[in-house]
C-alpha atoms as a PDB file:
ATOM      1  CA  UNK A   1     107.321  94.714 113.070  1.00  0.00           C
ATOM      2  CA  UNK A   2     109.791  93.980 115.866  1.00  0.00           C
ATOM      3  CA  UNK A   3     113.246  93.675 115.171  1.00  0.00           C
ATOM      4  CA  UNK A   4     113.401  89.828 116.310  1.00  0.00           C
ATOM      5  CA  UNK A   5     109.974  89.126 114.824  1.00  0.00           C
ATOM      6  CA  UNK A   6     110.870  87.774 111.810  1.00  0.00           C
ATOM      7  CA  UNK A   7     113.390  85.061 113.417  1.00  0.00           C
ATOM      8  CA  UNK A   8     110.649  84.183 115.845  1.00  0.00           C
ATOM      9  CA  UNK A   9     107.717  83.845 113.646  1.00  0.00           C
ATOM     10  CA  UNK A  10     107.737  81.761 110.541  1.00  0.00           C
ATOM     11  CA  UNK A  11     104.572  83.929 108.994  1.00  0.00           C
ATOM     12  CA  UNK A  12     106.541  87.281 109.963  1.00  0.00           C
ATOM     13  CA  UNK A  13     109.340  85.599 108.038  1.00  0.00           C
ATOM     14  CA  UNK A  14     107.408  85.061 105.201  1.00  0.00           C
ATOM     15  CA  UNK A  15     105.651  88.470 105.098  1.00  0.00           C
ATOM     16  CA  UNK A  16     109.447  89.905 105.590  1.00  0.00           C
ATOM     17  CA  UNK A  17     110.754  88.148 102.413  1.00  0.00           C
ATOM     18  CA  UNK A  18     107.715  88.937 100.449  1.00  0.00           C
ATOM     19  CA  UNK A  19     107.687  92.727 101.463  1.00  0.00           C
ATOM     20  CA  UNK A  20     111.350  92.577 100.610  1.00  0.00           C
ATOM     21  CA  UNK A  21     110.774  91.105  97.455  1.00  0.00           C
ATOM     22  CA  UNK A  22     108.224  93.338  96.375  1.00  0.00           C
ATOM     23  CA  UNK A  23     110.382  96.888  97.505  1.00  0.00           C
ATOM     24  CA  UNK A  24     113.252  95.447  95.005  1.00  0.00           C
ATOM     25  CA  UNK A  25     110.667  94.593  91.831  1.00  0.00           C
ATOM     26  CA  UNK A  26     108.894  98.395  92.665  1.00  0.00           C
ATOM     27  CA  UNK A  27     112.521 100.011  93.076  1.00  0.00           C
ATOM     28  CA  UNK A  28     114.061  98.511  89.561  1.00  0.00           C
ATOM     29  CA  UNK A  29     110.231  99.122  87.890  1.00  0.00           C
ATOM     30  CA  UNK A  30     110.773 102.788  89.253  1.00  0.00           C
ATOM     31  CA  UNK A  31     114.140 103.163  87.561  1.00  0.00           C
ATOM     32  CA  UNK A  32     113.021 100.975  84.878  1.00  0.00           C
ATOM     33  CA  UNK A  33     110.246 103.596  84.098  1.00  0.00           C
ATOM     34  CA  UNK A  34     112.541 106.739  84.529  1.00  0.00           C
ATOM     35  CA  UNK A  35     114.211 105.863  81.332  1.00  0.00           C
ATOM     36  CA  UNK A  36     111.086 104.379  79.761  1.00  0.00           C
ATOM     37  CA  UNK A  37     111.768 100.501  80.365  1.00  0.00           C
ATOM     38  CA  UNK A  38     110.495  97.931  82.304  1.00  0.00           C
ATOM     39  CA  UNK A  39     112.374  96.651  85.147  1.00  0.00           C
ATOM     40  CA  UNK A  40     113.658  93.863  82.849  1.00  0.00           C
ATOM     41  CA  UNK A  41     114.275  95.537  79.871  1.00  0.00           C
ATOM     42  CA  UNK A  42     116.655  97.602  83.098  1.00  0.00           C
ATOM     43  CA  UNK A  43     118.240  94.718  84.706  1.00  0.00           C
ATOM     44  CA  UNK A  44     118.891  93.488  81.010  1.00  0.00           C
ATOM     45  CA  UNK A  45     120.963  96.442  80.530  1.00  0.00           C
ATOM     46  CA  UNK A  46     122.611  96.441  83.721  1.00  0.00           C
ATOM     47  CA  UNK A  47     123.795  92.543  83.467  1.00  0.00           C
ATOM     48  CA  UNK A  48     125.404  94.454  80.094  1.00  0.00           C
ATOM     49  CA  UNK A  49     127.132  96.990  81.521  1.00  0.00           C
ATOM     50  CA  UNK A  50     128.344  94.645  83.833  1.00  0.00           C
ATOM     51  CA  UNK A  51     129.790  91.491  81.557  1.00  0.00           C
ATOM     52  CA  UNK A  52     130.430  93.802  78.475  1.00  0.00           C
ATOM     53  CA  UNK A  53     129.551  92.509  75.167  1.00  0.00           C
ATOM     54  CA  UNK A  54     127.826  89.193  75.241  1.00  0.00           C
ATOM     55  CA  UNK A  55     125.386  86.458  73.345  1.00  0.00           C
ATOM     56  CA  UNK A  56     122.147  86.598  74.047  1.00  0.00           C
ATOM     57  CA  UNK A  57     122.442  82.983  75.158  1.00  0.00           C
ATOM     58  CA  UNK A  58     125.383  84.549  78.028  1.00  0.00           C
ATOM     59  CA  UNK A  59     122.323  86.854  78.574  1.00  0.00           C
ATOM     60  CA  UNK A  60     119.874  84.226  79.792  1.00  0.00           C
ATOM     61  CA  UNK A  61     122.068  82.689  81.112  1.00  0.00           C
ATOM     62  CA  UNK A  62     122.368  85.407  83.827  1.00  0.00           C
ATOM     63  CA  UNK A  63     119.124  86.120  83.941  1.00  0.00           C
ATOM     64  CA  UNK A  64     117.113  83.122  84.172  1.00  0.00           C
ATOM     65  CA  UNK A  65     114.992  83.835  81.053  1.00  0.00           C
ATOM     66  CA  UNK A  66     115.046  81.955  77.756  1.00  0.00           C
ATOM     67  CA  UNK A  67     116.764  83.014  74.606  1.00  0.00           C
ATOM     68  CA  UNK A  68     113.677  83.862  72.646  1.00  0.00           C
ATOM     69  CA  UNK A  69     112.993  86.183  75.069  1.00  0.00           C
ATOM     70  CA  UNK A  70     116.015  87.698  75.673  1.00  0.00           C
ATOM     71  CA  UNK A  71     116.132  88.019  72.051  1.00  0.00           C
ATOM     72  CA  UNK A  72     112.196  89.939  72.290  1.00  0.00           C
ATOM     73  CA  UNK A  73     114.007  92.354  74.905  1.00  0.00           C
ATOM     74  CA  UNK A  74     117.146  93.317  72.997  1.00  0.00           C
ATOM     75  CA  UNK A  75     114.690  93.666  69.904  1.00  0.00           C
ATOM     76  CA  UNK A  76     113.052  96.478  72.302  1.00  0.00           C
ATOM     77  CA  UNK A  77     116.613  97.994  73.364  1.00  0.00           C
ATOM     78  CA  UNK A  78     117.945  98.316  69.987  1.00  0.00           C
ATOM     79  CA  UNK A  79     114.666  99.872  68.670  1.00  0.00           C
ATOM     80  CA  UNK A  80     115.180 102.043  71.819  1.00  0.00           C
ATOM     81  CA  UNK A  81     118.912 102.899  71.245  1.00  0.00           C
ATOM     82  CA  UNK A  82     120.129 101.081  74.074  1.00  0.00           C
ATOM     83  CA  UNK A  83     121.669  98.552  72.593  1.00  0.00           C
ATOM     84  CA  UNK A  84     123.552  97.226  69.054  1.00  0.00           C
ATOM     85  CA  UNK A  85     124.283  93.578  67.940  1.00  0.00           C
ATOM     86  CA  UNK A  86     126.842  92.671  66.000  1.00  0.00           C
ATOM     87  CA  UNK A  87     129.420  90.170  64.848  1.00  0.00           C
ATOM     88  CA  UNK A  88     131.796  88.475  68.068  1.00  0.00           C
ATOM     89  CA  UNK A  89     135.367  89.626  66.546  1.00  0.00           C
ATOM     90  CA  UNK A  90     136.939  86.402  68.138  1.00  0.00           C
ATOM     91  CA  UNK A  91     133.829  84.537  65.973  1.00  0.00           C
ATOM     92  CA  UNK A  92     132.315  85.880  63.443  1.00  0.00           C
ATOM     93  CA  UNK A  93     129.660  83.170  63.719  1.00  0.00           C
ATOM     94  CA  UNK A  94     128.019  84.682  66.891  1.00  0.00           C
ATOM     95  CA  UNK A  95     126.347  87.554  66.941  1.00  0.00           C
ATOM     96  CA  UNK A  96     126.886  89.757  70.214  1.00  0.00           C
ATOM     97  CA  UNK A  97     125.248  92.662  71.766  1.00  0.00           C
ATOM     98  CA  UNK A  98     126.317  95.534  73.232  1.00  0.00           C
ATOM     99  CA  UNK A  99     125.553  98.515  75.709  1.00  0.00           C
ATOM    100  CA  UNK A 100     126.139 102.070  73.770  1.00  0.00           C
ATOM    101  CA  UNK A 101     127.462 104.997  75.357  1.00  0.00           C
ATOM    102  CA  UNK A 102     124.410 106.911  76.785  1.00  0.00           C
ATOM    103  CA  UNK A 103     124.421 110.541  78.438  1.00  0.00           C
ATOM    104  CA  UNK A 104     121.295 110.333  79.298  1.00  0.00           C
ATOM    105  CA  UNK A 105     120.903 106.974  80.658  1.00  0.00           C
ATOM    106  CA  UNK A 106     124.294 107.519  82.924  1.00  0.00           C
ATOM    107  CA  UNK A 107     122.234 111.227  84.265  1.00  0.00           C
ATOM    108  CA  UNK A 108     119.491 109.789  85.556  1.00  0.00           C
ATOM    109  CA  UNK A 109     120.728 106.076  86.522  1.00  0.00           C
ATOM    110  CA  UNK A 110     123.084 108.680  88.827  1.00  0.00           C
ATOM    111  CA  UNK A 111     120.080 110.619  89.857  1.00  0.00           C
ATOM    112  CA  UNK A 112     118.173 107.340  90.623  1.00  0.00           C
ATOM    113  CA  UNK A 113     120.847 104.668  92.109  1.00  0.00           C
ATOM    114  CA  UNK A 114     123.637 107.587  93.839  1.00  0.00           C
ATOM    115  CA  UNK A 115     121.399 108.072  96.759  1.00  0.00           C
ATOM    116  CA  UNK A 116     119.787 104.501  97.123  1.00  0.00           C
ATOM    117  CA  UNK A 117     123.704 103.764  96.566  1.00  0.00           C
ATOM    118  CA  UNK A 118     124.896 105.836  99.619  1.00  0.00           C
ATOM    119  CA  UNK A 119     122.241 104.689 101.996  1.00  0.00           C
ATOM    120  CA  UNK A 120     123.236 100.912 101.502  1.00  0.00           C
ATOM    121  CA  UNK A 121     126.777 101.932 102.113  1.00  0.00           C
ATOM    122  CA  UNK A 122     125.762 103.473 105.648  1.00  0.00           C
ATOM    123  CA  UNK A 123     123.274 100.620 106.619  1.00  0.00           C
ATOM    124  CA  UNK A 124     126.235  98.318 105.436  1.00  0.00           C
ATOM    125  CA  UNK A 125     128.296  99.884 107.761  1.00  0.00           C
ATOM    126  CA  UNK A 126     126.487  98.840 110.413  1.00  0.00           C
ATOM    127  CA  UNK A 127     127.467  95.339 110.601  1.00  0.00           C
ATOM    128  CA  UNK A 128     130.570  93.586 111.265  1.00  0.00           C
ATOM    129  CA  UNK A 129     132.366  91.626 108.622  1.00  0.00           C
ATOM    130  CA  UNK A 130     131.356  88.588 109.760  1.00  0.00           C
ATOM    131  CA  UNK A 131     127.398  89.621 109.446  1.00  0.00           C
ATOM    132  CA  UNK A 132     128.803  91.079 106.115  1.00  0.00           C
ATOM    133  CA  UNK A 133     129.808  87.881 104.913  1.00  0.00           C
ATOM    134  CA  UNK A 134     127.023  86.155 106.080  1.00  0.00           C
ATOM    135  CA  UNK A 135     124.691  88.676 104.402  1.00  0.00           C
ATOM    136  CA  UNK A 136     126.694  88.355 101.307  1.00  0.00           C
ATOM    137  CA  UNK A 137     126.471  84.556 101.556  1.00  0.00           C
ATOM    138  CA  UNK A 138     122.654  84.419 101.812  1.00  0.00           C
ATOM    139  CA  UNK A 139     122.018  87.149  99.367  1.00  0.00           C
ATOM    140  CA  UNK A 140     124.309  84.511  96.730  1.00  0.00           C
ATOM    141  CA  UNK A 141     122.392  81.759  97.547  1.00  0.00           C
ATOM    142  CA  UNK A 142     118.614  83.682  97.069  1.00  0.00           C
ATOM    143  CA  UNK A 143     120.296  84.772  93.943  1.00  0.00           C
ATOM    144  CA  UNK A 144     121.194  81.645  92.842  1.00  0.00           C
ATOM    145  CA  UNK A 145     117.306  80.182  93.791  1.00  0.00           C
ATOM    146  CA  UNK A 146     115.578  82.963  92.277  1.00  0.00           C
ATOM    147  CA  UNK A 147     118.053  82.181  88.737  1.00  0.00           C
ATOM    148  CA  UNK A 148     117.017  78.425  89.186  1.00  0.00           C
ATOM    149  CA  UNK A 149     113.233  79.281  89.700  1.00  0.00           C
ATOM    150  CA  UNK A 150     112.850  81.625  87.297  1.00  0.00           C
ATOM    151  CA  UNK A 151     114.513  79.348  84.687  1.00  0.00           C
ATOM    152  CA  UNK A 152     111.731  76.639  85.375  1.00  0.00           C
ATOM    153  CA  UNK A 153     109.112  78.929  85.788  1.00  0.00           C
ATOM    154  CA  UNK A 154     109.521  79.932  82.370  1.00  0.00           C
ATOM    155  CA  UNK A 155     110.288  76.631  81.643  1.00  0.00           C
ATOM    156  CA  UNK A 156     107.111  75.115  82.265  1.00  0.00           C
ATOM    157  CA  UNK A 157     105.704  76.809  79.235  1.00  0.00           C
ATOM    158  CA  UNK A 158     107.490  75.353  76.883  1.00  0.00           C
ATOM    159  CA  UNK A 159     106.060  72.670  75.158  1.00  0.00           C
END
């Protein structure tokens, strides 16, 4: 596809966003499957190591899925030894789960992400901080869309 293409041709557009989307669900389903998850079970853990100890509720919350089944997928992590739950020391009322140290995990997330990590910093570097921001900007708001849409999605099958 041309560089311009997708600006000048709403279907290009489309396919462009859909190709996109489907390289980012095959990349975190690859890493996912290196350390015998599924890309959820993955981004699950990385929304951990990235807020720290948190409800399950805090969970969804950043992830656009419901409690029950954030509470299915930590079921799977702890079985796995990814995660523990446990008692909120500020409230012992809420129960909180966290990410435990793991060697292995850390070796290959390293092994996966540390190249994929480099070549984003050198495409990066190709724009000015102004197309930076802007990229930033619209990669926020998709965020913030796909969180939405994912929320109703699941949503709609509840009774």
């Amino acid at each position: 596809m041309a560089q311009g293409a997708a600006s000048e041709d709403p279907v290009a557009s489309e396919l462009l966003g859909r190709e996109f989307a489907t390289a980012v669900v095959m990349f975190h389903e690859a890493v996912g499957r290196l350390l015998g998850l599924s890309a959820v079970e993955r981004k699950c853990l990385d929304v951990l190591r990235r807020l720290g100890p948190v409800t399950a509720g805090t969970i969804g919350e950043h992830t656009g899925l419901t409690t029950g089944a954030v509470t299915g997928l930590m079921d799977r992590l702890e079985k796995a030894g990814y995660v523990e739950r446990g008692r909120d020391p500020h409230d012992r009322r809420k129960v909180v789960v966290r990410l435990l140290p793991n060697e292995r995990m850390d070796a290959l997330l390293a092994t996966a992400i540390g190249p994929f990590a480099d070549e984003m910093t050198t495409m990066a570097a190709k724009y000015s901080d102004a197309e930076r921001r802007t990229i930033a900007d619209w990669v926020r708001g998709t965020t913030d869309v796909l969180v939405a849409n994912t929320q109703r999605i699941l949503n709609l099958d509840q009774p």
